[in-house]
PDB file of N, CA and C in Angstrom:
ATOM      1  N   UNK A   1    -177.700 -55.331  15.892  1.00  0.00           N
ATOM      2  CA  UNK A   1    -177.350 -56.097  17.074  1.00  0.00           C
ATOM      3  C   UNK A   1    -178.013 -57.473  17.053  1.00  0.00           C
ATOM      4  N   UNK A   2    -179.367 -57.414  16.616  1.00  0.00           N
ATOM      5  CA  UNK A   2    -179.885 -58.500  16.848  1.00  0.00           C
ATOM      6  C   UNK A   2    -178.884 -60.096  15.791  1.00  0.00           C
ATOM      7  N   UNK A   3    -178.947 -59.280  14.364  1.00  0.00           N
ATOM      8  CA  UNK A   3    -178.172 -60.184  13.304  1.00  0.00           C
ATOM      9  C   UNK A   3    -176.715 -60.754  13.819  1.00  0.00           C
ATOM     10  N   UNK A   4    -176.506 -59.867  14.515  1.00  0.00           N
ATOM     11  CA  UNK A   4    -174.700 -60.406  15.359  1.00  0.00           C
ATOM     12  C   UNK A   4    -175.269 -61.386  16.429  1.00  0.00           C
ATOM     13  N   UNK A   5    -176.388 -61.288  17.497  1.00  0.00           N
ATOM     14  CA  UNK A   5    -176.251 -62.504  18.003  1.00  0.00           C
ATOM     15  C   UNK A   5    -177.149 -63.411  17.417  1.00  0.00           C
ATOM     16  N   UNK A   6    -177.991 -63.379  16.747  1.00  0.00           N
ATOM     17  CA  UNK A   6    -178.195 -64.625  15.213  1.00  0.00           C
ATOM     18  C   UNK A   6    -177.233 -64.878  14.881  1.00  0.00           C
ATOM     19  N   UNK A   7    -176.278 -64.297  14.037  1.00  0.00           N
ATOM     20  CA  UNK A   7    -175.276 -65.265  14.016  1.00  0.00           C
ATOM     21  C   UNK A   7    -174.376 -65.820  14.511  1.00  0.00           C
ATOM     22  N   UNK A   8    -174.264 -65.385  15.703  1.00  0.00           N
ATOM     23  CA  UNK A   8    -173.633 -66.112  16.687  1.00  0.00           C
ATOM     24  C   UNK A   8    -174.131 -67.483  17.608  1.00  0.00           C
ATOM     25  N   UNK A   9    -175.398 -67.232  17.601  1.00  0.00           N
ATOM     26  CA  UNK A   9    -176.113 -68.610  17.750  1.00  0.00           C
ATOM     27  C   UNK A   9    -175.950 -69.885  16.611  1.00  0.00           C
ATOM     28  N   UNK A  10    -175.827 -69.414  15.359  1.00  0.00           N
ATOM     29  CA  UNK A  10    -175.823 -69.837  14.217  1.00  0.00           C
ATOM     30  C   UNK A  10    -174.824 -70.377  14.388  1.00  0.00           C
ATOM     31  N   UNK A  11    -173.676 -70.060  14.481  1.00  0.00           N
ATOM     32  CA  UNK A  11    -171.939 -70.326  14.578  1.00  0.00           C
ATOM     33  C   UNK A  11    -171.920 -71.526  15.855  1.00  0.00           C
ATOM     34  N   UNK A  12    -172.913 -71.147  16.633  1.00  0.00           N
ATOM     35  CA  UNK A  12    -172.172 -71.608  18.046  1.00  0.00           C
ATOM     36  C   UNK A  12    -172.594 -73.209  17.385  1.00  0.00           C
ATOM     37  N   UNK A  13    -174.459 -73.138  16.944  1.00  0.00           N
ATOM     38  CA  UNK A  13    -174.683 -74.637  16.964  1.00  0.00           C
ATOM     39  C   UNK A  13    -174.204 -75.475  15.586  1.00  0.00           C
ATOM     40  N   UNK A  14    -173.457 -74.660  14.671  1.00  0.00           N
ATOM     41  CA  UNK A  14    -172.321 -75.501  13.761  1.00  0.00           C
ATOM     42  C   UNK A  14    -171.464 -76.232  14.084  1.00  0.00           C
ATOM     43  N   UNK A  15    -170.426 -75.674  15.550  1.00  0.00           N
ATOM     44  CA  UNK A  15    -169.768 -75.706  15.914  1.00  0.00           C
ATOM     45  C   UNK A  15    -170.044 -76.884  16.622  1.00  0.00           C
ATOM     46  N   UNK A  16    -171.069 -77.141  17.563  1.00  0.00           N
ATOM     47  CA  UNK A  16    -171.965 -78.007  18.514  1.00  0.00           C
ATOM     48  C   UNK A  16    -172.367 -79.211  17.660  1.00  0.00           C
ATOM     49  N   UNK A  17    -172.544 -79.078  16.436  1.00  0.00           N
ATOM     50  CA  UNK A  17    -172.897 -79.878  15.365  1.00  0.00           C
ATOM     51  C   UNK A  17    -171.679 -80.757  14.077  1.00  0.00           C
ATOM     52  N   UNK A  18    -170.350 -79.731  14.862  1.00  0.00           N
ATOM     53  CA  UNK A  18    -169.174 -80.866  14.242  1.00  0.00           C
ATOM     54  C   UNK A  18    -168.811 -81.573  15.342  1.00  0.00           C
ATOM     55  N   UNK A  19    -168.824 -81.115  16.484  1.00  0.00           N
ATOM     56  CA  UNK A  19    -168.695 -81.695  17.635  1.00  0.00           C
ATOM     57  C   UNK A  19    -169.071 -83.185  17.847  1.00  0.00           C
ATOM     58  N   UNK A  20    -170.433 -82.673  17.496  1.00  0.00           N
ATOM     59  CA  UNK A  20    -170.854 -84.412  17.486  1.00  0.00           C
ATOM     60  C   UNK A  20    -170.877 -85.474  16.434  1.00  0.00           C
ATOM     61  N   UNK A  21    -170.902 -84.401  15.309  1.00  0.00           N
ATOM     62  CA  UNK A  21    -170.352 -85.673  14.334  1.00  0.00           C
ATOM     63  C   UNK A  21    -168.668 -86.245  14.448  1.00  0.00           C
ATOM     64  N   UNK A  22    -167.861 -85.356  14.589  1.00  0.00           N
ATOM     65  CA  UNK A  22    -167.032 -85.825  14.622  1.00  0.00           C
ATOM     66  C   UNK A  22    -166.584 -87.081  16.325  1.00  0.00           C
ATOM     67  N   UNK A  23    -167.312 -87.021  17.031  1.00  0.00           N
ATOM     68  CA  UNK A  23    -167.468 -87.627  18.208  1.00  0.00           C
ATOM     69  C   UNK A  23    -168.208 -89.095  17.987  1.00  0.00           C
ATOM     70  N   UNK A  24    -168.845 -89.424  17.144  1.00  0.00           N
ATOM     71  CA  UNK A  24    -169.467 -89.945  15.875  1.00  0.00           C
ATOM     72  C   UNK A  24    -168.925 -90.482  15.005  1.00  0.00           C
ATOM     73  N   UNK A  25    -167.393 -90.613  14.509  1.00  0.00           N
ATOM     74  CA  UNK A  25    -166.948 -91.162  13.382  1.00  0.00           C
ATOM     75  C   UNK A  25    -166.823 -90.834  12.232  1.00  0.00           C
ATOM     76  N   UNK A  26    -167.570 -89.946  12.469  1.00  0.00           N
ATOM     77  CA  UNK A  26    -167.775 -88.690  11.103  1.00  0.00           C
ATOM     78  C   UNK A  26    -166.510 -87.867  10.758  1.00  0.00           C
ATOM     79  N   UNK A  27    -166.102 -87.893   9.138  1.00  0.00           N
ATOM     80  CA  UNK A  27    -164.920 -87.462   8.764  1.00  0.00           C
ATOM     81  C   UNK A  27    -165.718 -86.061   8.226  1.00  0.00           C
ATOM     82  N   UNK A  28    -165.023 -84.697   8.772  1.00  0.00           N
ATOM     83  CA  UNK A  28    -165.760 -83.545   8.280  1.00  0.00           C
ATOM     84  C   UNK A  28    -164.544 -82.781   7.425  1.00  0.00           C
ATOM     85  N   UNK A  29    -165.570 -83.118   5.821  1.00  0.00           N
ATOM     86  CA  UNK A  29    -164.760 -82.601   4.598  1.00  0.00           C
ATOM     87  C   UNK A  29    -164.867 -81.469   4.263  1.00  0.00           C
ATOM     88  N   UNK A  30    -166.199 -80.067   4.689  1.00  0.00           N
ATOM     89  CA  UNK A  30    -165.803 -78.750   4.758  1.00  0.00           C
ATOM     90  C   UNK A  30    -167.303 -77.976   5.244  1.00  0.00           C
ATOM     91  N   UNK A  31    -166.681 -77.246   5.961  1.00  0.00           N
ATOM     92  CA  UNK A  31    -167.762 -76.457   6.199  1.00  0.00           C
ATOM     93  C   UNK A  31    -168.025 -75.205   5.583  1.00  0.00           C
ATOM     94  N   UNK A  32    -169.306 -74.831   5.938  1.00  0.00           N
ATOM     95  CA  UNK A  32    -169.484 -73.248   5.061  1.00  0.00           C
ATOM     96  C   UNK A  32    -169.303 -73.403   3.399  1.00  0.00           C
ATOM     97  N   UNK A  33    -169.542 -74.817   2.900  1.00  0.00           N
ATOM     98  CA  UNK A  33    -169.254 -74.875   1.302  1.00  0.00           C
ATOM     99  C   UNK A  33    -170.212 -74.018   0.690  1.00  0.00           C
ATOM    100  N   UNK A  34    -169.966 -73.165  -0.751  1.00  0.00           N
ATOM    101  CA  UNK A  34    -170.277 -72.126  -1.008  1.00  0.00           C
ATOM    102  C   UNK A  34    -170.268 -72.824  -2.521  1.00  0.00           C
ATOM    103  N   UNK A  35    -171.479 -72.815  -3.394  1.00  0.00           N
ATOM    104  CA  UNK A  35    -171.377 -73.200  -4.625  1.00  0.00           C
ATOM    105  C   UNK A  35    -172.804 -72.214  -5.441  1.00  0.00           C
ATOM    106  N   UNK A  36    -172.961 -72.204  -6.738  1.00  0.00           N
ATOM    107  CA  UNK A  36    -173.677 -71.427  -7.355  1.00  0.00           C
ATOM    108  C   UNK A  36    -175.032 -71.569  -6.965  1.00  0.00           C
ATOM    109  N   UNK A  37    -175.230 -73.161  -6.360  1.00  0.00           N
ATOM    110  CA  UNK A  37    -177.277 -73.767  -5.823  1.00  0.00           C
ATOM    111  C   UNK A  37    -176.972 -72.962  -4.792  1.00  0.00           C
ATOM    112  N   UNK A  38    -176.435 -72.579  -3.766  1.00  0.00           N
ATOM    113  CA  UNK A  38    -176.389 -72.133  -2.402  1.00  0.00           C
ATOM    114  C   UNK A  38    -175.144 -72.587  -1.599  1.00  0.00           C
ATOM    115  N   UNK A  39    -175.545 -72.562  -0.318  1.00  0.00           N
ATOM    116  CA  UNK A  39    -174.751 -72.791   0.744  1.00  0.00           C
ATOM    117  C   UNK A  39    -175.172 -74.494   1.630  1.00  0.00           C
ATOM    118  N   UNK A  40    -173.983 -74.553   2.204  1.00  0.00           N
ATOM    119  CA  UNK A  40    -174.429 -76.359   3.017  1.00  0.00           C
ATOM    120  C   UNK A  40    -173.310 -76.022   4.201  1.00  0.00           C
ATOM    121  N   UNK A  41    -173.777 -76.139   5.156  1.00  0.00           N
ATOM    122  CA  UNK A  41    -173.084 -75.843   6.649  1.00  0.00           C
ATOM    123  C   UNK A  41    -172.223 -76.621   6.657  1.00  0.00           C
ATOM    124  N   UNK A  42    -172.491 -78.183   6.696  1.00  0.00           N
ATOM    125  CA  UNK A  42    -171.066 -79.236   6.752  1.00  0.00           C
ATOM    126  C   UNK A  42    -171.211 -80.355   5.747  1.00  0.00           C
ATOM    127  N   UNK A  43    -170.222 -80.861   4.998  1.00  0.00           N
ATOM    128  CA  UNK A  43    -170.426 -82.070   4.418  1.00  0.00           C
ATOM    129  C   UNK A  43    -169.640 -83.031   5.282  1.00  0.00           C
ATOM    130  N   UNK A  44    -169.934 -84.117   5.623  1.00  0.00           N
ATOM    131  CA  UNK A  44    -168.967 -84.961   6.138  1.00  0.00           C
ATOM    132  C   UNK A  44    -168.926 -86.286   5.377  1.00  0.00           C
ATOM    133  N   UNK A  45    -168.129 -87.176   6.209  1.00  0.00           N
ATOM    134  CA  UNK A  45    -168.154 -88.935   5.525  1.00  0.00           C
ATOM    135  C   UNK A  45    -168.523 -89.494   6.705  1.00  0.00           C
ATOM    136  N   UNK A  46    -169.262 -90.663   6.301  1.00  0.00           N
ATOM    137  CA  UNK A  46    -169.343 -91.603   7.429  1.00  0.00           C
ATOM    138  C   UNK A  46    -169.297 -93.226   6.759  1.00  0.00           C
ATOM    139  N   UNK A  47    -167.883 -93.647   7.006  1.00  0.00           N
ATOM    140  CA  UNK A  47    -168.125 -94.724   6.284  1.00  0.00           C
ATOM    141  C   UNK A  47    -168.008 -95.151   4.519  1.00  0.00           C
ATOM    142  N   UNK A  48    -167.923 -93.884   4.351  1.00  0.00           N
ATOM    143  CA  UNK A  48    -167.327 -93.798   3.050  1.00  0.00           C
ATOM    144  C   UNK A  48    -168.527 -93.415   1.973  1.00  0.00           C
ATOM    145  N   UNK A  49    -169.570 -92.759   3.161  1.00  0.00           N
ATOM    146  CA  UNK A  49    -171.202 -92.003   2.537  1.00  0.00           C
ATOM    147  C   UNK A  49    -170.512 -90.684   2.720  1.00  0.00           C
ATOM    148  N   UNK A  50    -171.227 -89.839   1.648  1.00  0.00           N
ATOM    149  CA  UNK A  50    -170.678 -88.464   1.530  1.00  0.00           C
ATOM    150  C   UNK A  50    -171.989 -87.960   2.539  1.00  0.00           C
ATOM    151  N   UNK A  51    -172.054 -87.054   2.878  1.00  0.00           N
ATOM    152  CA  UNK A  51    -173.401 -86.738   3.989  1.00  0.00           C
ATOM    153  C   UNK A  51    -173.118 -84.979   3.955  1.00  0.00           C
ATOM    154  N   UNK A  52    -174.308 -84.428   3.453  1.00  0.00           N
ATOM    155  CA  UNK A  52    -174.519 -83.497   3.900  1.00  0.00           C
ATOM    156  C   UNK A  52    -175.475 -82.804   5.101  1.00  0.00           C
ATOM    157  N   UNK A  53    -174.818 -82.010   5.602  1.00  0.00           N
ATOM    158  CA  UNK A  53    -175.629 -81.684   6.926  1.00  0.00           C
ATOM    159  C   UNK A  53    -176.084 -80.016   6.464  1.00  0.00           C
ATOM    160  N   UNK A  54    -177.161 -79.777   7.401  1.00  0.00           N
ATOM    161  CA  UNK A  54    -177.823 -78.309   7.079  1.00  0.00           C
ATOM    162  C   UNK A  54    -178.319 -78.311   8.622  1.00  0.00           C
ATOM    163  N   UNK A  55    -177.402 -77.134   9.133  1.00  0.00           N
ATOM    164  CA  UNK A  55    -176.999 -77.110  10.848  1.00  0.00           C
ATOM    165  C   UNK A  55    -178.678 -75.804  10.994  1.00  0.00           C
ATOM    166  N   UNK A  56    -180.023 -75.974  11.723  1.00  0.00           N
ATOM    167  CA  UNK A  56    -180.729 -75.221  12.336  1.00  0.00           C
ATOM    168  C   UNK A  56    -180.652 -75.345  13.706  1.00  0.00           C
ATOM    169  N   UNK A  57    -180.200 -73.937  14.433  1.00  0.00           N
ATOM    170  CA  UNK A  57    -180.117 -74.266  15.884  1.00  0.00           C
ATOM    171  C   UNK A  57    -181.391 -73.203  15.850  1.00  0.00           C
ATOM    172  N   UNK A  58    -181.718 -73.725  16.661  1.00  0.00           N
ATOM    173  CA  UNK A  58    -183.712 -73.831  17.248  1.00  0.00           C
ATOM    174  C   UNK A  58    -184.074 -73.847  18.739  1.00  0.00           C
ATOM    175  N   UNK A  59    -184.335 -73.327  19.552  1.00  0.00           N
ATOM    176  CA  UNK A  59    -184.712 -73.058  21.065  1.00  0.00           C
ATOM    177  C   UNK A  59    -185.754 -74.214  21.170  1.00  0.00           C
ATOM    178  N   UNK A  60    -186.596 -74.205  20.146  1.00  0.00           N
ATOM    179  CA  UNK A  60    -187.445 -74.945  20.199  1.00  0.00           C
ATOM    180  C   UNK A  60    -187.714 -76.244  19.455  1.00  0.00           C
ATOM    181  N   UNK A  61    -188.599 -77.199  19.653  1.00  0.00           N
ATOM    182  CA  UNK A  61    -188.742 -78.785  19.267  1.00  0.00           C
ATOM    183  C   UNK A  61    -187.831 -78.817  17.625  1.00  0.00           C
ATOM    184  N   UNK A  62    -187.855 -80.138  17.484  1.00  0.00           N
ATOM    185  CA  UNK A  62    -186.612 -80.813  16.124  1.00  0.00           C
ATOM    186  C   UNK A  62    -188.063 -80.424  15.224  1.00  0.00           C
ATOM    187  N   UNK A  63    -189.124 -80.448  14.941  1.00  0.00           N
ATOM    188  CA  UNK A  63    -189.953 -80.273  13.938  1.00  0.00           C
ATOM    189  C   UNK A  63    -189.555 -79.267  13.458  1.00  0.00           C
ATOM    190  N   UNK A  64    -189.687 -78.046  14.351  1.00  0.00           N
ATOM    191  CA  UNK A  64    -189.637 -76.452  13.583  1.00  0.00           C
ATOM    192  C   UNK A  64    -188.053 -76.704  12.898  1.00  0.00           C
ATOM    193  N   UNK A  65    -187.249 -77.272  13.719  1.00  0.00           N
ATOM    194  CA  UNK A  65    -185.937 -76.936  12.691  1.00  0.00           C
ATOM    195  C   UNK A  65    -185.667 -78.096  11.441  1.00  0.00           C
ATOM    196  N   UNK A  66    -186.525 -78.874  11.146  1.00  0.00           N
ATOM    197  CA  UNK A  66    -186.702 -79.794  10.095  1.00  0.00           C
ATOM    198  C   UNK A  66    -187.490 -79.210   8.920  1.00  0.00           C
ATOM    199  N   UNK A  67    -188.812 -78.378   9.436  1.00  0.00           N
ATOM    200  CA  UNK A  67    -189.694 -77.780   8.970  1.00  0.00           C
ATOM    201  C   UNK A  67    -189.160 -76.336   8.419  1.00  0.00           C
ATOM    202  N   UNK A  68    -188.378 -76.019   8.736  1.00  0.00           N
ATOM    203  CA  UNK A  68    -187.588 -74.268   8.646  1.00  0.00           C
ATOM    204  C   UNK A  68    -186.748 -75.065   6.590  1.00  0.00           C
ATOM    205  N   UNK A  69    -186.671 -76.341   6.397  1.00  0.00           N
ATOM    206  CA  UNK A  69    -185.560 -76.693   5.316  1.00  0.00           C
ATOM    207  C   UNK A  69    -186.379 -76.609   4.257  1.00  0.00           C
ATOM    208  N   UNK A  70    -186.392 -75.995   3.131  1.00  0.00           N
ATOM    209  CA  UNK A  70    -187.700 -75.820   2.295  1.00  0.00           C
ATOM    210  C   UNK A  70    -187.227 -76.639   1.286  1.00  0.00           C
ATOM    211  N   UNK A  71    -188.530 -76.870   0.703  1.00  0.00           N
ATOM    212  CA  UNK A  71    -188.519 -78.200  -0.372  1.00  0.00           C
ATOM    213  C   UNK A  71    -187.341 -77.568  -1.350  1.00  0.00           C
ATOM    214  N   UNK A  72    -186.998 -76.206  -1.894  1.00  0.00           N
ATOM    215  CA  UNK A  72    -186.275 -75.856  -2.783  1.00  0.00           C
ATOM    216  C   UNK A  72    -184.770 -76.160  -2.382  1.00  0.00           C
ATOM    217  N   UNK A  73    -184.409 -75.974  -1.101  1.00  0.00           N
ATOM    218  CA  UNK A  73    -182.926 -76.327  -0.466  1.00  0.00           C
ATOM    219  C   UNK A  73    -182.884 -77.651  -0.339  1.00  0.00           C
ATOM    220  N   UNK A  74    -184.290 -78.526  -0.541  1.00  0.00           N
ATOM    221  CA  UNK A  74    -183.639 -80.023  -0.461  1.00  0.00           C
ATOM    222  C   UNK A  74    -183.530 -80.813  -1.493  1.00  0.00           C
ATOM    223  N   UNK A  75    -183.860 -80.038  -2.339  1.00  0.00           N
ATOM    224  CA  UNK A  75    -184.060 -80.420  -3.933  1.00  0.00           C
ATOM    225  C   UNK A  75    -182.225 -79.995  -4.418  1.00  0.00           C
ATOM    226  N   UNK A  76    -181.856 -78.825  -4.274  1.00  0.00           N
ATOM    227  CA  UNK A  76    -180.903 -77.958  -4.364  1.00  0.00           C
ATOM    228  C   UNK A  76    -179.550 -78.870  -4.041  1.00  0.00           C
ATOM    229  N   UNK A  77    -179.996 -79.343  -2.503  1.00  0.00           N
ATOM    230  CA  UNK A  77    -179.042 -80.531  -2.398  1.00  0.00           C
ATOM    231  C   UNK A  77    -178.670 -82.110  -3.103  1.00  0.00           C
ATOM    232  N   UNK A  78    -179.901 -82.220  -3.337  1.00  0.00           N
ATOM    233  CA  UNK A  78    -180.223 -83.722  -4.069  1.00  0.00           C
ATOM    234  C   UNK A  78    -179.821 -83.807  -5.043  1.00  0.00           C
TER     235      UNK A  78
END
């Protein structure tokens, strides 16, 4: 029970998080992309920058959900 509404929180602030990019100017080229390094919640464009996003919805302050991205997933992306 608990993992169903985790991921439903998970879902909701993806969702909350194309919202505003796309409210934003932001062209969103796919979500949930799935490749052999891992997973990436949204890639979008802005401007003709490819931008990847990595969606943490967090109850609490922007640190913990900046701090939750580990050096290996940002390397992974890079």
């Amino acid at each position: 029970m608990i993992n169903k509404n985790i991921k439903q929180i998970g879902s909701k602030g993806e969702e909350l998080a194309r919202e505003f990019l796309m409210a934003n100017n932001y062209q969103i080229i796919k979500t949930n992309f799935h490749s052999p390094y891992g997973e990436i919640d949204i890639i979008a464009k802005d401007n003709g920058t490819l931008v990847f996003i990595e969606v943490k919805t967090r109850s609490s302050n922007l640190d913990s959900a900046l701090n939750s991205i580990s050096i290996s997933k940002r390397k992974k992306i890079s």
